[in-house]
Protein backbone atom coordinates (compact mmCIF):
# COMPACT_ATOMS: atom_id res chain seq x y z
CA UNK A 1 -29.69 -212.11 68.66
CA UNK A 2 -27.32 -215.23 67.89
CA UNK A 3 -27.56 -217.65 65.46
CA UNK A 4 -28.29 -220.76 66.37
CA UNK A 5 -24.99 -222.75 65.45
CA UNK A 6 -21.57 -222.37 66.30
CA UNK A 7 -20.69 -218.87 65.38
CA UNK A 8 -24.05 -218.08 67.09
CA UNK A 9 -21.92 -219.40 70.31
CA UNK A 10 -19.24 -217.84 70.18
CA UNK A 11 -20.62 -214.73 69.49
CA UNK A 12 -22.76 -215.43 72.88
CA UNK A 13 -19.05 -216.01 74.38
CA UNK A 14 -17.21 -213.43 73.73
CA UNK A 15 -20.28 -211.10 74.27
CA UNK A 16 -20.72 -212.39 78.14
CA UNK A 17 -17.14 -213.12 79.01
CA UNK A 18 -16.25 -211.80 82.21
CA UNK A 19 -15.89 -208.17 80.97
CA UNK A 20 -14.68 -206.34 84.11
CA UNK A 21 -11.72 -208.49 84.23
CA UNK A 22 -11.01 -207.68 80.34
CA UNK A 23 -11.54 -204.10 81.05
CA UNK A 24 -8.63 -204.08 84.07
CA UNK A 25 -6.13 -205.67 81.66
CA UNK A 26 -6.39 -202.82 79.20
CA UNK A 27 -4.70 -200.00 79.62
CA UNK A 28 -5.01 -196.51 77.86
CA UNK A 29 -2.81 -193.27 78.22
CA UNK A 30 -5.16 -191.25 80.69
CA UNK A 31 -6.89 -193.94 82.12
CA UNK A 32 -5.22 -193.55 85.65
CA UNK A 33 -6.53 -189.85 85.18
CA UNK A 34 -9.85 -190.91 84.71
CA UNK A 35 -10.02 -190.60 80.83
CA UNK A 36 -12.75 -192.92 80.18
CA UNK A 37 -13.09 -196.15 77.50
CA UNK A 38 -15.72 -193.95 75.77
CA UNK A 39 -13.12 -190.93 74.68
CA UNK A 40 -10.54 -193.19 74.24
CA UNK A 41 -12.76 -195.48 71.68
CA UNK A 42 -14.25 -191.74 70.17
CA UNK A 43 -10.17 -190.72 69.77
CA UNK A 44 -9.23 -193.84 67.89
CA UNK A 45 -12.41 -193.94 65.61
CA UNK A 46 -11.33 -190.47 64.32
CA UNK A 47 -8.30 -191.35 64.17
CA UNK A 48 -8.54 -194.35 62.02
CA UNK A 49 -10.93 -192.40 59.93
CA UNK A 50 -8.10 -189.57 59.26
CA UNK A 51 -5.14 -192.51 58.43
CA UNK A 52 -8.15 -194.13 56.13
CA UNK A 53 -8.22 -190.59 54.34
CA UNK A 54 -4.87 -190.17 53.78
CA UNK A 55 -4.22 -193.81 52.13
CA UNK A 56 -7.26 -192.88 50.12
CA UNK A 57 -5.90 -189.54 49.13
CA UNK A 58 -2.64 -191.69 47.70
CA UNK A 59 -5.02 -194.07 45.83
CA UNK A 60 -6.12 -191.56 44.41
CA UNK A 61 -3.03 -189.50 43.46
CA UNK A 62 -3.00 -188.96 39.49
CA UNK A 63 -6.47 -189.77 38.76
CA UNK A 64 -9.83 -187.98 37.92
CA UNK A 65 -11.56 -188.45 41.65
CA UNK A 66 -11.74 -185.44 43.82
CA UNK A 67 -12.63 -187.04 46.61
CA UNK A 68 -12.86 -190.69 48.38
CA UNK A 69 -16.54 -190.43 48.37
CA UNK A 70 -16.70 -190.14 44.75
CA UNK A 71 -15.29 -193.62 44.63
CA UNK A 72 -16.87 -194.91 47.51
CA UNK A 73 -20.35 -193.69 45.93
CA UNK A 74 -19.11 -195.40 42.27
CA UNK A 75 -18.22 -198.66 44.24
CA UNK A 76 -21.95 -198.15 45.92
CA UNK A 77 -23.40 -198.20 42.73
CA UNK A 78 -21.75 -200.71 41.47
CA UNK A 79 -22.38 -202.95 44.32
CA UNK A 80 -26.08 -202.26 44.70
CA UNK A 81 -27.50 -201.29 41.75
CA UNK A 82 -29.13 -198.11 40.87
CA UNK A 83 -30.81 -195.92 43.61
CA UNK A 84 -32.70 -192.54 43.89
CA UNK A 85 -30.37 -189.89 44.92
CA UNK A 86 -31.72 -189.48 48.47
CA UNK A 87 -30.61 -193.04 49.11
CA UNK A 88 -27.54 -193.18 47.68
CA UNK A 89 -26.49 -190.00 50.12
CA UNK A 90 -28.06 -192.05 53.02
CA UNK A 91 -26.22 -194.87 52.36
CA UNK A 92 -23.07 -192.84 52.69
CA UNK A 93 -23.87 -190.40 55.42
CA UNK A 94 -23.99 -187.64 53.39
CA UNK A 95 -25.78 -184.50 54.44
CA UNK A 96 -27.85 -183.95 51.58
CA UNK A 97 -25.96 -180.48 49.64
CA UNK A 98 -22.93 -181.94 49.87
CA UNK A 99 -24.55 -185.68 48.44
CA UNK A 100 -26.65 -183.29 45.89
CA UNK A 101 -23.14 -181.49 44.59
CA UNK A 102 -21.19 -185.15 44.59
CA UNK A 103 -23.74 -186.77 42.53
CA UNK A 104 -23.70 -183.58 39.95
CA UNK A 105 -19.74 -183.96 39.50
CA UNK A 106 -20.42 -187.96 39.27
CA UNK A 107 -22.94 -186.65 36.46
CA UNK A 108 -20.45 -183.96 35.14
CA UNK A 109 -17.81 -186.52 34.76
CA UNK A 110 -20.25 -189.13 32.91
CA UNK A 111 -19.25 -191.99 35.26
CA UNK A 112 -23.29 -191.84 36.74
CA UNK A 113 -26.22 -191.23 35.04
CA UNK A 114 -29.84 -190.37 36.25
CA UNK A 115 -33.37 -191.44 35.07
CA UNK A 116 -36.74 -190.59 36.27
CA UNK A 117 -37.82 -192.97 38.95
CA UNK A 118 -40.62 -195.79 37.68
CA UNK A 119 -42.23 -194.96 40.72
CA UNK A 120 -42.12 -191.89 42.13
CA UNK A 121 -41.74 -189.20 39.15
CA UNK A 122 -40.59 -186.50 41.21
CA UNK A 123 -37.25 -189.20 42.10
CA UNK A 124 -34.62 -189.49 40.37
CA UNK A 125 -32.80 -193.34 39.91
CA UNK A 126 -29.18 -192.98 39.99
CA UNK A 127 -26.52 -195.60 38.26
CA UNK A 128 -23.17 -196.14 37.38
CA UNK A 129 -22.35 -196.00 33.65
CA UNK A 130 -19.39 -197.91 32.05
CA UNK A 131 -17.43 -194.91 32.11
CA UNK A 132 -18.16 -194.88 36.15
CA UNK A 133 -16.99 -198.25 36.12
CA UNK A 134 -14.18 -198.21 33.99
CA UNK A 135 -12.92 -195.09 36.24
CA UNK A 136 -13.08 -197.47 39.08
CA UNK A 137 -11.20 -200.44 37.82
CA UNK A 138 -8.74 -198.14 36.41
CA UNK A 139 -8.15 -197.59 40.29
CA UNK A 140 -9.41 -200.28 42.16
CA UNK A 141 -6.04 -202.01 42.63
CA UNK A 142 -4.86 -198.95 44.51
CA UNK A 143 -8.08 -198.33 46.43
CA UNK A 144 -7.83 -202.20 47.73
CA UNK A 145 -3.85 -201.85 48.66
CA UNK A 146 -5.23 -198.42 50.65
CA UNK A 147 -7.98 -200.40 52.26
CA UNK A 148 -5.75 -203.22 52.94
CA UNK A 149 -3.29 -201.03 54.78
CA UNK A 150 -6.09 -199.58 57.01
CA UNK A 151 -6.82 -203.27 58.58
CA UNK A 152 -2.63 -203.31 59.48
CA UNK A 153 -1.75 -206.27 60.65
CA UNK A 154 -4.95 -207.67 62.26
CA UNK A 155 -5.49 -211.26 61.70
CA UNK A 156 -8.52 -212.81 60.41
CA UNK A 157 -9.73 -213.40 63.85
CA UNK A 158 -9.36 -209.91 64.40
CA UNK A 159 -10.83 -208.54 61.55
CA UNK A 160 -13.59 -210.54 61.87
CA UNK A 161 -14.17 -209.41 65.65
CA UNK A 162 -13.98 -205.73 65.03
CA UNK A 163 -16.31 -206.33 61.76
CA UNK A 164 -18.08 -207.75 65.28
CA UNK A 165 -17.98 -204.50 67.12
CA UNK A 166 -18.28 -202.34 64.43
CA UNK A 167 -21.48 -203.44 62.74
CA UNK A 168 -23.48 -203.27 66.08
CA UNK A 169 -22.33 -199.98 66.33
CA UNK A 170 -23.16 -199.11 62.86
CA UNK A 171 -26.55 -200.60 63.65
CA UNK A 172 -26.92 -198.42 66.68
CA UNK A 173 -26.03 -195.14 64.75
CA UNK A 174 -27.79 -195.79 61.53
CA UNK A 175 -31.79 -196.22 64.05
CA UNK A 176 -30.68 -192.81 64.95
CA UNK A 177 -29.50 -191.52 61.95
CA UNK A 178 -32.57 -192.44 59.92
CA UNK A 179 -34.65 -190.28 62.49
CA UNK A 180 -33.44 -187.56 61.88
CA UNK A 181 -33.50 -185.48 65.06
CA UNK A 182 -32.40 -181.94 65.10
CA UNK A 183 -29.14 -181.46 65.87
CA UNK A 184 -30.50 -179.11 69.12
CA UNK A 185 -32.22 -182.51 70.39
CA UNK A 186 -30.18 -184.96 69.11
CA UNK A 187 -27.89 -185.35 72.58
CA UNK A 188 -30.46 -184.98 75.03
CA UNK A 189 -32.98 -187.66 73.27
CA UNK A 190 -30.41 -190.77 72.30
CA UNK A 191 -28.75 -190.24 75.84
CA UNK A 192 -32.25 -190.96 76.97
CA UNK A 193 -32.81 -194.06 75.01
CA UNK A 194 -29.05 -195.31 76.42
């Protein structure tokens, strides 16, 4: 819901502005063809995700990470403190092998480390060591120019609406994510709850 204050409002504004008149000023290349906002949106988020990868891939360039997600799961880390395994791959949308075989080369390279969990023995806690985080700030300056690219030349404003948008999607996706549904039921049951 809104917060109660002036944010809160115009949060509440922009959320219940007239949309169909919003909606006729936009155009899209298809649109007249009947190619809907939904493709169009589903085009641009892969998109964006492929340009993001390839300004990562040049932060990257002559240094020890593989992969973005084996900064992205350092910065994690370092951000949140430690974590069993299962939740650090959660909190990145990792399937699990492929979050199992990151967190081994994070463990290969000596930049995590793992302990048994205080509370559930069969866990394992996962954290970044100072060689993790002396990897990342070896880098960070070029993983913040790549980032900063990726946002263009939105202003604040902007930023801060699509930040908006974004996050309630995010929200949407992660109540399904975390349920887990079989990929040959997954369709038919969130079109259902739509």
């Amino acid at each position: 819901m809104y917060t109660n204050n002036i944010d809160g409002f115009k949060e509440w504004i922009v959320a219940n502005h007239n949309s169909d008149k919003a909606t006729d000023a936009v155009s899209w290349e298809g649109k007249e063809n009947g190619r809907s906002a939904d493709a169009v949106i589903n085009t641009l988020i892969v998109h964006m995700n492929k340009y993001a990868k390839t300004y990562s891939k040049a932060a990257m360039h002559n240094s020890n990470f593989a992969t973005q997600e084996e900064f992205i799961f350092l910065i994690v880390l370092r951000a949140l403190g430690s974590m069993s395994k299962m939740e650090l791959i959660k909190k990145n949308i990792q399937d699990k092998p492929a979050g199992m075989k990151l967190i081994d080369r994070l463990i290969n390279h000596g930049w995590v480390n793992q302990t048994d969990s205080p509370v559930d023995k069969r866990s394992k806690l996962i954290s970044i060591t100072q060689k993790g985080i002396e990897e990342l700030d070896l880098h960070m300056d070029k993983i913040r120019v790549a980032t900063k690219i990726v946002t263009g030349r939105l202003t604040d404003y902007e930023k801060n609406q699509l930040i908006i948008l974004l996050s309630k999607l995010e929200t949407f996706h992660q109540e399904i994510y975390q349920k887990n549904i079989a990929p040959a039921d997954l369709l038919e049951t969130v079109s259902k709850e739509l």
